[in-house]
C-alpha atoms as a PDB file:
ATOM      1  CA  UNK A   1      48.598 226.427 148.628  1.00  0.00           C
ATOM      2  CA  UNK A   2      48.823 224.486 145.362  1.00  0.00           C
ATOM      3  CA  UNK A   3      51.533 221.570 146.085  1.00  0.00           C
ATOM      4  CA  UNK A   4      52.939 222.685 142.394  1.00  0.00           C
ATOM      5  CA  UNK A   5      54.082 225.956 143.616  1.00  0.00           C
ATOM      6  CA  UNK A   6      55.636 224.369 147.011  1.00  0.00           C
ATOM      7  CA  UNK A   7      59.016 222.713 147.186  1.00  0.00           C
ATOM      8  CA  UNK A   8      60.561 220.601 150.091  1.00  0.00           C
ATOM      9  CA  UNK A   9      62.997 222.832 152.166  1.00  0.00           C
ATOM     10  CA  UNK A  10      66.780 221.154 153.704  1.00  0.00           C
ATOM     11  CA  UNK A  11      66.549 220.340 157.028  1.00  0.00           C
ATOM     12  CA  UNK A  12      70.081 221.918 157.136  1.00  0.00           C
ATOM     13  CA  UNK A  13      68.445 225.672 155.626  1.00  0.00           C
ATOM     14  CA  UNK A  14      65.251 225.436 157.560  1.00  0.00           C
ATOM     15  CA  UNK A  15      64.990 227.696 160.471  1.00  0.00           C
ATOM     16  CA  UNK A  16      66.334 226.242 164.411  1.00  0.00           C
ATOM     17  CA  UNK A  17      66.801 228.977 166.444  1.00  0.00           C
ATOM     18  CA  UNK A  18      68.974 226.736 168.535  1.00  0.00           C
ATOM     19  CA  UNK A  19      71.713 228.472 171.106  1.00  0.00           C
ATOM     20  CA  UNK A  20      75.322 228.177 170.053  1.00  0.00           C
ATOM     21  CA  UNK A  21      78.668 229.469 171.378  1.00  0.00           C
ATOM     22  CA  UNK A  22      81.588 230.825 169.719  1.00  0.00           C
ATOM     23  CA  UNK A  23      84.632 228.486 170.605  1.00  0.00           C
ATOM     24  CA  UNK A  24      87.025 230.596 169.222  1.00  0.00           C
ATOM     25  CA  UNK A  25      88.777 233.695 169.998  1.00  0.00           C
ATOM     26  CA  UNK A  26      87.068 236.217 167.778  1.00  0.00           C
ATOM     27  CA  UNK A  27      84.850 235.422 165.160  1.00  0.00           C
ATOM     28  CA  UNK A  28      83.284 238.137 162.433  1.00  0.00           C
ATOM     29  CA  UNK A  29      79.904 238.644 161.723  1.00  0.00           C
ATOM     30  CA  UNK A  30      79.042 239.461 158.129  1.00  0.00           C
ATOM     31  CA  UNK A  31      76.497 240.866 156.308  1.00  0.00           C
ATOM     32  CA  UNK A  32      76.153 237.443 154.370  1.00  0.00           C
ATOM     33  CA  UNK A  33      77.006 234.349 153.851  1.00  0.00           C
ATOM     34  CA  UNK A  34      80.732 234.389 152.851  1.00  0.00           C
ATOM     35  CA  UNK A  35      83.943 236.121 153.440  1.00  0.00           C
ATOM     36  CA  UNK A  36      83.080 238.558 150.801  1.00  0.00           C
ATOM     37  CA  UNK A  37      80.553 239.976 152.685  1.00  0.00           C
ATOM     38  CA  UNK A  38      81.419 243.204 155.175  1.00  0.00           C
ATOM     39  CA  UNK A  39      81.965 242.621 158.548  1.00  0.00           C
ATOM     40  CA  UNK A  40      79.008 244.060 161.145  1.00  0.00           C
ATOM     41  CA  UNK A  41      81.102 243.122 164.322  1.00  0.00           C
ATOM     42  CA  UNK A  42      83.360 241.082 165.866  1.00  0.00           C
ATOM     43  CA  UNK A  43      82.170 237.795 167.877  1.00  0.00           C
ATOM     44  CA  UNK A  44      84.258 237.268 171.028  1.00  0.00           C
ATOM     45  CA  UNK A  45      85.055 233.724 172.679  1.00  0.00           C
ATOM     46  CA  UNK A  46      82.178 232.413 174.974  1.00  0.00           C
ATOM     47  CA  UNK A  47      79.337 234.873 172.850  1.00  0.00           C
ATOM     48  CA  UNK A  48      75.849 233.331 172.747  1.00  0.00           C
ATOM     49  CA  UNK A  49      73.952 233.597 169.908  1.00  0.00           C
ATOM     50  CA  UNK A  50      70.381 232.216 168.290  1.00  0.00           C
ATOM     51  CA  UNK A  51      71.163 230.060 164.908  1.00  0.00           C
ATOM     52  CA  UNK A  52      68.173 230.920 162.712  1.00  0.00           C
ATOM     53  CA  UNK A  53      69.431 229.383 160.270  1.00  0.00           C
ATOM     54  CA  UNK A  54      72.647 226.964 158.680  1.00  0.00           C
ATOM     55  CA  UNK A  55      73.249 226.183 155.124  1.00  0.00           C
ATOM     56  CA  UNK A  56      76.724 225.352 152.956  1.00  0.00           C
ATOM     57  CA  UNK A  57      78.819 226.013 156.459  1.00  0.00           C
ATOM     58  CA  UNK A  58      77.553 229.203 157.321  1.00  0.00           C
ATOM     59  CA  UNK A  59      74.565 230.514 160.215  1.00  0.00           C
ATOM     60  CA  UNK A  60      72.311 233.088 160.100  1.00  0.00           C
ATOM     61  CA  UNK A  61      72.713 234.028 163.680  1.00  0.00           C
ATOM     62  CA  UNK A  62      70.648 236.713 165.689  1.00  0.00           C
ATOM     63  CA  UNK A  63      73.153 238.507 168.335  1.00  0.00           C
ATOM     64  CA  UNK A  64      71.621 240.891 170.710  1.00  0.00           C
ATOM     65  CA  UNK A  65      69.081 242.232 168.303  1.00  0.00           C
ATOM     66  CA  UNK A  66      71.928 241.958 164.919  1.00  0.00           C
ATOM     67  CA  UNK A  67      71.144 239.765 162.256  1.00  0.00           C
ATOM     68  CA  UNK A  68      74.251 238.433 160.762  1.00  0.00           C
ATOM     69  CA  UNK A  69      76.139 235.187 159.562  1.00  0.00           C
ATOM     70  CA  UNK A  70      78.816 233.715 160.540  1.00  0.00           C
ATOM     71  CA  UNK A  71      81.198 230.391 159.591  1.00  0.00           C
ATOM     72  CA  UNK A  72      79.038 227.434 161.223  1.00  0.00           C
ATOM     73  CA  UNK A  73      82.789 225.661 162.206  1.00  0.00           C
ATOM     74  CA  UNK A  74      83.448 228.011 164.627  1.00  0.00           C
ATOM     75  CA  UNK A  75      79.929 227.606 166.998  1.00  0.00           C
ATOM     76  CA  UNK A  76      79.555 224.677 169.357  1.00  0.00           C
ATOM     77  CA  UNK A  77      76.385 224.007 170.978  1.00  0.00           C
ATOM     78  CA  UNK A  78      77.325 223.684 174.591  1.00  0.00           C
ATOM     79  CA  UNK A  79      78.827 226.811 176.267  1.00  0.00           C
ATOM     80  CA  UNK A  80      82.763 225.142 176.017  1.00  0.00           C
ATOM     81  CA  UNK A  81      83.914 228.316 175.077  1.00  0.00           C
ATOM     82  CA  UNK A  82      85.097 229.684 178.256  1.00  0.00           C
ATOM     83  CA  UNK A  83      81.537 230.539 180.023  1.00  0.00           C
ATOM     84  CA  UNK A  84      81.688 227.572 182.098  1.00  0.00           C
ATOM     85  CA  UNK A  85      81.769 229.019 185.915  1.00  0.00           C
ATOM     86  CA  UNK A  86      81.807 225.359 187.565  1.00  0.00           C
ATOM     87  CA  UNK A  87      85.400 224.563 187.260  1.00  0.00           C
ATOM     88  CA  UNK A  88      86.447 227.745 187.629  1.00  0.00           C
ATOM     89  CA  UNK A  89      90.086 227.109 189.383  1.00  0.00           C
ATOM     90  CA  UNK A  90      92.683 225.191 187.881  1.00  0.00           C
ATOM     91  CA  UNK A  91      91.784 224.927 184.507  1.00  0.00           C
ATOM     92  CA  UNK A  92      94.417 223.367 182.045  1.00  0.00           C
ATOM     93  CA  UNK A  93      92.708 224.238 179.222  1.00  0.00           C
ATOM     94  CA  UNK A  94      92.419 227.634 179.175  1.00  0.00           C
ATOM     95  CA  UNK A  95      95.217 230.053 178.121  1.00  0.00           C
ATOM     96  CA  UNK A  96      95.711 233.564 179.123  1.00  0.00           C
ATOM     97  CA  UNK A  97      95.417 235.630 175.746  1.00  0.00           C
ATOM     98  CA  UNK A  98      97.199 238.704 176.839  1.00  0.00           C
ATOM     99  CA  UNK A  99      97.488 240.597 180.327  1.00  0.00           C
ATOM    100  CA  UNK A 100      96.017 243.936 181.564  1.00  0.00           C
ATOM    101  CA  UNK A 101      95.533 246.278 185.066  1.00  0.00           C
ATOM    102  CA  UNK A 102      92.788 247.035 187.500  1.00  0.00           C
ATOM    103  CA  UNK A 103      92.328 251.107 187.022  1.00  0.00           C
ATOM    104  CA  UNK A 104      90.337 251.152 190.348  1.00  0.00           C
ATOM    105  CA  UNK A 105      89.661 248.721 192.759  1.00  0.00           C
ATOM    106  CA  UNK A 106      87.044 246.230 191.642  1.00  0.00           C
ATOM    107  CA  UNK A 107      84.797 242.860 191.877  1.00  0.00           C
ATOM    108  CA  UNK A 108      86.805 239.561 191.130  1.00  0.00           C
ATOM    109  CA  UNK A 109      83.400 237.527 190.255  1.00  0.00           C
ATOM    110  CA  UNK A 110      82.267 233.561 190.106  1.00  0.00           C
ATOM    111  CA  UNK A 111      80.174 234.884 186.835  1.00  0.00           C
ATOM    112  CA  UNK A 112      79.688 237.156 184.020  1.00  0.00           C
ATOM    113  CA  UNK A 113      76.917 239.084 186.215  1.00  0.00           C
ATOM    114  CA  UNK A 114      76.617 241.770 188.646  1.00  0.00           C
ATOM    115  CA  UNK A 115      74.618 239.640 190.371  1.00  0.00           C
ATOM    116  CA  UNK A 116      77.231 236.431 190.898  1.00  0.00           C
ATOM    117  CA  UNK A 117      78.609 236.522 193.592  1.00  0.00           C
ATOM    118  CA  UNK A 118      81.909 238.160 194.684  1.00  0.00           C
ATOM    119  CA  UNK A 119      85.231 236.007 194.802  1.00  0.00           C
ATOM    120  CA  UNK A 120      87.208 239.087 196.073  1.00  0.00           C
ATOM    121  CA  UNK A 121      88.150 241.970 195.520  1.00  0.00           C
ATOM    122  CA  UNK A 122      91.163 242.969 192.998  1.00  0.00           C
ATOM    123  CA  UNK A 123      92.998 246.497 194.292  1.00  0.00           C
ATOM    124  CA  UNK A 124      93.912 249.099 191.613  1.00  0.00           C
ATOM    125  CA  UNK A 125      97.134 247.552 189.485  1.00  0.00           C
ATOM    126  CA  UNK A 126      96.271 244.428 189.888  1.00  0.00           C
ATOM    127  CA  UNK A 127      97.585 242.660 186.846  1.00  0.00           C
ATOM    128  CA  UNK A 128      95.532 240.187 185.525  1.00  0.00           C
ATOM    129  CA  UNK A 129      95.873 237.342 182.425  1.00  0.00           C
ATOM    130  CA  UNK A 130      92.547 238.258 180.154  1.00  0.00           C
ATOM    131  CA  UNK A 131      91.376 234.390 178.714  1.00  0.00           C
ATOM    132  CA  UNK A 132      88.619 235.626 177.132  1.00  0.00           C
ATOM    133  CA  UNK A 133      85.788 238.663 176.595  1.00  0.00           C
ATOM    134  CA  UNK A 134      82.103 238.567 176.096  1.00  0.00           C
ATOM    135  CA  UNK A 135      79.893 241.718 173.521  1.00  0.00           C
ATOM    136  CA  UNK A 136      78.079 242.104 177.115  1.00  0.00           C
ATOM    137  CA  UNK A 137      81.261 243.927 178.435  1.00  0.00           C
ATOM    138  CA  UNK A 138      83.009 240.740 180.632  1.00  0.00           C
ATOM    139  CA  UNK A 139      86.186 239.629 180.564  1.00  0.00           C
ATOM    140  CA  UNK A 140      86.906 236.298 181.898  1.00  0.00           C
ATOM    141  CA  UNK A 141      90.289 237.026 184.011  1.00  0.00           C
ATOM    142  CA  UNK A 142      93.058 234.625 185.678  1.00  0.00           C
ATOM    143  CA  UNK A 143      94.391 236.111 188.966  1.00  0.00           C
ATOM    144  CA  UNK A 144      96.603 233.864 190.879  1.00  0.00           C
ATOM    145  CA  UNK A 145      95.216 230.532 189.789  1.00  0.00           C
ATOM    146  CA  UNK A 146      91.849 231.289 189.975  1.00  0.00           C
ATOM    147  CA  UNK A 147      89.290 232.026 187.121  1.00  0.00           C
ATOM    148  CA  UNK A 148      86.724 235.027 187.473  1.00  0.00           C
ATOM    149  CA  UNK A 149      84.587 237.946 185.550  1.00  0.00           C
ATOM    150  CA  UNK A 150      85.560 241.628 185.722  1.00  0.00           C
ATOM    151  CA  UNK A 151      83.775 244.446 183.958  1.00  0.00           C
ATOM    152  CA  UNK A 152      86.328 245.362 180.906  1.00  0.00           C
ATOM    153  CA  UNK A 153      85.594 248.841 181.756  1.00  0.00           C
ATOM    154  CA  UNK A 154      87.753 248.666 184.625  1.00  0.00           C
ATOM    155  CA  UNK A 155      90.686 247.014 182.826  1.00  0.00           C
ATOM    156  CA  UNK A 156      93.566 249.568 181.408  1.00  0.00           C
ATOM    157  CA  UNK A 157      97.130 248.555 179.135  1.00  0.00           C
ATOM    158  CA  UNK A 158      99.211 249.658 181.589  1.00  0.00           C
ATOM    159  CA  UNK A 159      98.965 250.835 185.405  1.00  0.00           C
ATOM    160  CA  UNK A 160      99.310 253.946 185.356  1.00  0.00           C
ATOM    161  CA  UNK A 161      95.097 253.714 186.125  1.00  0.00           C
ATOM    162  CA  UNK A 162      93.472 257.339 184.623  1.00  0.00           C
ATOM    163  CA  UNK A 163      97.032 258.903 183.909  1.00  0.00           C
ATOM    164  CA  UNK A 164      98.908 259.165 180.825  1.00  0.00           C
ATOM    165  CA  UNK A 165     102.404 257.946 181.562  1.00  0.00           C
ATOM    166  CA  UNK A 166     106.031 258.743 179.622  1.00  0.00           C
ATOM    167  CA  UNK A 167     107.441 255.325 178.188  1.00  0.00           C
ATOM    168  CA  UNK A 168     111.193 254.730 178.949  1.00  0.00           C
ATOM    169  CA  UNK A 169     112.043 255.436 175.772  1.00  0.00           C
ATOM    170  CA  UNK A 170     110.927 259.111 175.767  1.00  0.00           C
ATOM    171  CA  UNK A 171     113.296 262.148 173.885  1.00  0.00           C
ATOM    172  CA  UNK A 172     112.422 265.149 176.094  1.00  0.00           C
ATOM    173  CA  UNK A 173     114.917 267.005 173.702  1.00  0.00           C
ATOM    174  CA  UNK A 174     112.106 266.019 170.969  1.00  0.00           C
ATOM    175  CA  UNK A 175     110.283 269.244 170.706  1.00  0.00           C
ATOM    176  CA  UNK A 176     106.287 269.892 170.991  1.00  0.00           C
ATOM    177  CA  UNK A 177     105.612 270.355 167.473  1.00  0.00           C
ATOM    178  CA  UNK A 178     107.541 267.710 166.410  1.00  0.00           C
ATOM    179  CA  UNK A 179     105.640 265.414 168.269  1.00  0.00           C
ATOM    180  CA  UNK A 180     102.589 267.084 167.102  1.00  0.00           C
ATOM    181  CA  UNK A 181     103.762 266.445 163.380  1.00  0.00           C
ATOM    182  CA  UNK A 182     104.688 262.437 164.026  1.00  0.00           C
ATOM    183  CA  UNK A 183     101.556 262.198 165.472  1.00  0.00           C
ATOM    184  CA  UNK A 184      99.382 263.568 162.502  1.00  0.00           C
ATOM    185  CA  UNK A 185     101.695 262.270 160.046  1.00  0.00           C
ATOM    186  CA  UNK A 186     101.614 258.551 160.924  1.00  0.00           C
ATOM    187  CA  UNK A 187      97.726 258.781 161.836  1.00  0.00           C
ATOM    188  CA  UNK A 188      97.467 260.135 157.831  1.00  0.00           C
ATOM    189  CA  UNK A 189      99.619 257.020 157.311  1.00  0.00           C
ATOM    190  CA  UNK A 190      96.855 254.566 158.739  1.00  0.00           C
ATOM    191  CA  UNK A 191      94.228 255.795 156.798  1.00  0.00           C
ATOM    192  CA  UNK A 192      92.222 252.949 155.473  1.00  0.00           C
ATOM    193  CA  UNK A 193      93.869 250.171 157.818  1.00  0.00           C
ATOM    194  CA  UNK A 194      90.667 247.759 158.825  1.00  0.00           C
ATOM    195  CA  UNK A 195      89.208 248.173 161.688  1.00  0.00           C
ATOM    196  CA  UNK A 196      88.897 245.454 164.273  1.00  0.00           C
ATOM    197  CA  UNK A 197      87.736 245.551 167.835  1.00  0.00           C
ATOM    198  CA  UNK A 198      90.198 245.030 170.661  1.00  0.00           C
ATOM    199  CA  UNK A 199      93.313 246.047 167.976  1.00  0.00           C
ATOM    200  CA  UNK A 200      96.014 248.744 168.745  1.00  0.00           C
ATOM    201  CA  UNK A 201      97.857 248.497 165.732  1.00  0.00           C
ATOM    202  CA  UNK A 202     100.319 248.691 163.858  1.00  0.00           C
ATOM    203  CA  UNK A 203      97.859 247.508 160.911  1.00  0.00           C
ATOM    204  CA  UNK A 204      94.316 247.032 162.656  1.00  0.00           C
ATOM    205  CA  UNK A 205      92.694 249.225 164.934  1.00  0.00           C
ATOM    206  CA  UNK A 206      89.773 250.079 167.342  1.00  0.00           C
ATOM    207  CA  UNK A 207      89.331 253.861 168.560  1.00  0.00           C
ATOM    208  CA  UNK A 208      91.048 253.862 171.390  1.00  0.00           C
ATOM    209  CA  UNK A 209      93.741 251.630 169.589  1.00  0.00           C
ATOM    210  CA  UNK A 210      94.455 253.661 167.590  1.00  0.00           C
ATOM    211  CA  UNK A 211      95.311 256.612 169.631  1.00  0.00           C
ATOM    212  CA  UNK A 212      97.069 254.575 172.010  1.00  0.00           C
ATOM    213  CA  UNK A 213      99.268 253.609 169.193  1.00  0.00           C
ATOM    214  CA  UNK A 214      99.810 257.150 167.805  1.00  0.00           C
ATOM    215  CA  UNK A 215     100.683 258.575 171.437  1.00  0.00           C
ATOM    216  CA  UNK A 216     102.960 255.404 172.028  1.00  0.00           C
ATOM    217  CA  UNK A 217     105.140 256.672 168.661  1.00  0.00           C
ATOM    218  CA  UNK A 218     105.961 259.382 170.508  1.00  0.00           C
ATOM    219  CA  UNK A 219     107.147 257.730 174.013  1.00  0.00           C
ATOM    220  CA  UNK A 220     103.683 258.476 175.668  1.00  0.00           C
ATOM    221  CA  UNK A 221     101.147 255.181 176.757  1.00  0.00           C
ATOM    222  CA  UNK A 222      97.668 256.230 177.184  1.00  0.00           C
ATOM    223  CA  UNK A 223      95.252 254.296 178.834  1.00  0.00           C
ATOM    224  CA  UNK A 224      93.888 252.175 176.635  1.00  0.00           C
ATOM    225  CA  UNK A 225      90.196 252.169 177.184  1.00  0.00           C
ATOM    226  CA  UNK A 226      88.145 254.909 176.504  1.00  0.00           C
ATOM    227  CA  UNK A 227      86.508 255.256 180.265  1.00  0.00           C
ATOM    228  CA  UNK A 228      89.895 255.730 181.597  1.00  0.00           C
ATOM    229  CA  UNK A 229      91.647 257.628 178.234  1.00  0.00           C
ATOM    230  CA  UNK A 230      89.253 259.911 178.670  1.00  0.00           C
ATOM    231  CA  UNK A 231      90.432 261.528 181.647  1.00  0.00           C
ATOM    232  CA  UNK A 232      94.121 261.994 180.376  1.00  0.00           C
ATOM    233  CA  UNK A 233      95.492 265.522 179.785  1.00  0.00           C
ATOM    234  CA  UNK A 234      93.306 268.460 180.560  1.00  0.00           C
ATOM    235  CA  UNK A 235      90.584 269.536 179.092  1.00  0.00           C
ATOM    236  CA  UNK A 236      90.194 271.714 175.793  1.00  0.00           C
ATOM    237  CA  UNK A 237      87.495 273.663 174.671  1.00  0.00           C
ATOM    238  CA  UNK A 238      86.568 272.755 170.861  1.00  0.00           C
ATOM    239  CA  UNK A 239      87.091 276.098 169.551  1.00  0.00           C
ATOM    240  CA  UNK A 240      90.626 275.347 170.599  1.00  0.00           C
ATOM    241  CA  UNK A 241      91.414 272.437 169.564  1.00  0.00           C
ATOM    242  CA  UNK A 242      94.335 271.974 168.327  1.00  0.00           C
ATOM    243  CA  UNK A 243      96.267 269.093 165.887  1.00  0.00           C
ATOM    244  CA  UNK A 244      97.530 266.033 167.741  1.00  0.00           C
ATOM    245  CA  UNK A 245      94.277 266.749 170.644  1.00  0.00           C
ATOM    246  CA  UNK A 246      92.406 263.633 171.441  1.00  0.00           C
ATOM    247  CA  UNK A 247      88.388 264.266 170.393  1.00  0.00           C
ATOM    248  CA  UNK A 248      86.039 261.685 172.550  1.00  0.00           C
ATOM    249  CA  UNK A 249      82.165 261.440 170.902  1.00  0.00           C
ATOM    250  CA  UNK A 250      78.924 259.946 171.682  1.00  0.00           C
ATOM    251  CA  UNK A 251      78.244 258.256 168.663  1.00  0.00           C
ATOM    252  CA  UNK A 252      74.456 257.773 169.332  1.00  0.00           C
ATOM    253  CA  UNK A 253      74.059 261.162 169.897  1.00  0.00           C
ATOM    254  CA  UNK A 254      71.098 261.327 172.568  1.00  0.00           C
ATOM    255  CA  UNK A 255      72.995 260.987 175.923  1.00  0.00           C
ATOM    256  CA  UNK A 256      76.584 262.616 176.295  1.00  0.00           C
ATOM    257  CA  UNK A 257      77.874 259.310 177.220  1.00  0.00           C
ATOM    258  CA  UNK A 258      81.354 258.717 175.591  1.00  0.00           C
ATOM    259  CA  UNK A 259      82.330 255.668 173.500  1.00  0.00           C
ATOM    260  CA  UNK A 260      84.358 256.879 170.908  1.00  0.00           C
ATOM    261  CA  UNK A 261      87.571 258.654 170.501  1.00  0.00           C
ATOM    262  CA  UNK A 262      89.433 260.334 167.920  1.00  0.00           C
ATOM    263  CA  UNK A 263      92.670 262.369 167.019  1.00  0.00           C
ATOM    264  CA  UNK A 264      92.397 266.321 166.145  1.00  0.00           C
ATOM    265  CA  UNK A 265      94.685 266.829 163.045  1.00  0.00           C
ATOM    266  CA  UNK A 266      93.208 270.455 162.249  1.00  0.00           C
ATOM    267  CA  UNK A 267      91.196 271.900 159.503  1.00  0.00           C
ATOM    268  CA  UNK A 268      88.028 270.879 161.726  1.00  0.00           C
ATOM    269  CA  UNK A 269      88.970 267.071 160.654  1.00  0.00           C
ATOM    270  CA  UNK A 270      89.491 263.978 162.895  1.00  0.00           C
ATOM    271  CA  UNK A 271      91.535 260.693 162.134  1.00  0.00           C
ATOM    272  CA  UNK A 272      89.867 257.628 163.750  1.00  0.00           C
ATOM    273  CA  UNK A 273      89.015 253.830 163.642  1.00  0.00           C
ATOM    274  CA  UNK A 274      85.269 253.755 162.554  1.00  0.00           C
ATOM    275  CA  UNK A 275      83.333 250.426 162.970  1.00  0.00           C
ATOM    276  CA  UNK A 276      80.810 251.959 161.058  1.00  0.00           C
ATOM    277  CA  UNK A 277      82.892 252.327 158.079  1.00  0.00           C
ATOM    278  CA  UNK A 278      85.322 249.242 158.818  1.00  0.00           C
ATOM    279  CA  UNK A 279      88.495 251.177 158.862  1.00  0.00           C
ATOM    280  CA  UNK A 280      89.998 253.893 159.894  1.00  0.00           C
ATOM    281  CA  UNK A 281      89.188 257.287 157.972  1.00  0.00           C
ATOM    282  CA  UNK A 282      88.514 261.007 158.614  1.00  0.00           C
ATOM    283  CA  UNK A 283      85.434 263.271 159.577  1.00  0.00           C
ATOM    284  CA  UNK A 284      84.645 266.325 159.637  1.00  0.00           C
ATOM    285  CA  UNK A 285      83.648 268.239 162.912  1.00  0.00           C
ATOM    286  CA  UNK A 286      81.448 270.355 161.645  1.00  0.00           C
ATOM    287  CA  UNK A 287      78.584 267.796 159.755  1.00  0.00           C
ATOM    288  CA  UNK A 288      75.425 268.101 161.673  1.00  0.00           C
ATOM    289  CA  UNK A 289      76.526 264.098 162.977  1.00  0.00           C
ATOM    290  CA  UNK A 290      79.653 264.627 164.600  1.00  0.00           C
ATOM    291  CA  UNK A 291      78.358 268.371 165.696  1.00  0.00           C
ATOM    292  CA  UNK A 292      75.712 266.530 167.769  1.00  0.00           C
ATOM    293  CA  UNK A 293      78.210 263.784 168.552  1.00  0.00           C
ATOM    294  CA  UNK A 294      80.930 265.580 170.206  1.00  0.00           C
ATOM    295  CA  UNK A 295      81.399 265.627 173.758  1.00  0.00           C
ATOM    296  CA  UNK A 296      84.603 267.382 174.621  1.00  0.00           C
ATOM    297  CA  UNK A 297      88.848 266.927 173.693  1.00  0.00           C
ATOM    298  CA  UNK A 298      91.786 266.614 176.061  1.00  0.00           C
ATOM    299  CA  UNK A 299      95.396 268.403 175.345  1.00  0.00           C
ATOM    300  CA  UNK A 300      98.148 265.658 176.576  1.00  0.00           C
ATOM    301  CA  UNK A 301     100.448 267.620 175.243  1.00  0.00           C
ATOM    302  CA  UNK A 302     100.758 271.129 176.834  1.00  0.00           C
END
């Protein structure tokens, strides 16, 4: 190449691919380079991720195969962000973030890995203070003083395991359709509210978060992951559903696995926090997308 036609590039915009950890407790991933860009995901505390890239305070990061940037501030280079298995007892600096149960009996491990090895062995509602969670599906747990890893599939709100349970505040004299009516008419209500992973409301959801909250406005707490919410009710064939049904999906389409869930509120439509989309919207049924991408509905209310 001509030198005319080549120019010097900043050591701090040339390319690195060093390994960096987010050291706080969610972080977003955008699209570009600022906070006007739209958010692809959200980075949880202890997530690895390349640096292809840094330049005016933001990375170009590569994160499981997603190209994205986030705010260069919030990435340390050593894995201090709550990955660190060798002190894993007693440790002063970490603080539980919130709390949550077993919903079966499970692995209390030394590692974020099926193939750590095995602490013990937590029974069904255990409780258990959540420090942090990984995008690989980990949650980094505190259970009587001592640090471990449990799959976050295996971790519900409340312990009541696979079963929908009545809160103490519940008005049996409220009748069915009322219910049915709150529950459509505050889901309408959250139209548009951003959608953020691990969120239950009352401004930000996920999918499940969402119709944990709507059930909970009633005086009924669902499960709040989708591999145990799921199960609740009984099942409901989709040429009956009916408003106020929950609607679970496989959004890729290809394997009938669930990770998605919705709420029914008629007319073929569903209300629900899309990631896709960044907030929570509506969709109809019958598209050839959500035709292929719906798995089955549960009735709670009967």
């Amino acid at each position: 190449m001509y030198k005319t036609y080549a120019s010097a590039v900043s050591t701090t915009e040339a390319s690195n691919n060093s390994l960096k950890y987010v050291n706080c407790s969610s972080l977003n991933l955008r699209s570009g380079a600022g906070t006007n860009y739209s958010i692809i995901k959200v980075l949880y505390k202890g997530t690895n991720v390349t640096v292809l890239s840094s330049s005016n305070g933001w990375s170009k990061v590569s994160v499981n195969g997603t190209i994205g940037y986030v705010s260069s501030t919030y990435l340390s280079s050593a894995s201090e962000a709550t990955e660190d298995t060798s002190s894993n007892n007693n440790s002063s600096n970490e603080n539980v973030q919130y709390y949550r149960y077993t919903s079966s009996k499970i692995n209390f491990r030394q590692s974020s890995s099926t193939s750590s090895s095995v602490l013990y062995q937590l029974p069904k509602n255990t409780k258990v203070g959540v420090v942090s969670t990984t995008s690989t599906g980990w949650a980094k747990v505190k259970h009587n003083n001592t640090y471990g890893y449990v799959s976050t599939t295996y971790l519900s709100q409340n312990q009541t395991g696979l079963d929908a349970e009545k809160d103490s505040n519940y008005d049996s004299s409220t009748s069915k359709s009322e219910k049915i009516s709150k529950i459509v008419s505050v889901a309408k209500s959250k139209l548009g509210c951003k959608y953020v992973r691990g969120s239950e409301g009352p401004t930000t959801f996920d999918c499940t978060g969402l119709t944990y909250y709507l059930y909970k406005q009633i005086g009924i707490t669902l499960p709040r992951g989708t591999a145990e919410q799921k199960s609740v009710g009984t099942y409901v064939a989709k040429s009956d559903l009916q408003p106020g049904d929950l609607v679970y999906l496989d959004t890729k389409g290809d394997d009938g696995i669930i990770d998605h869930a919705a709420i029914y509120i008629g007319n073929d439509t569903i209300i629900h926090a899309n990631s896709v989309a960044g907030k929570v919207g509506t969709s109809n049924l019958n598209t050839a997308y959500y035709k292929k991408a719906y798995v089955s509905a549960r009735r709670v209310l009967n």
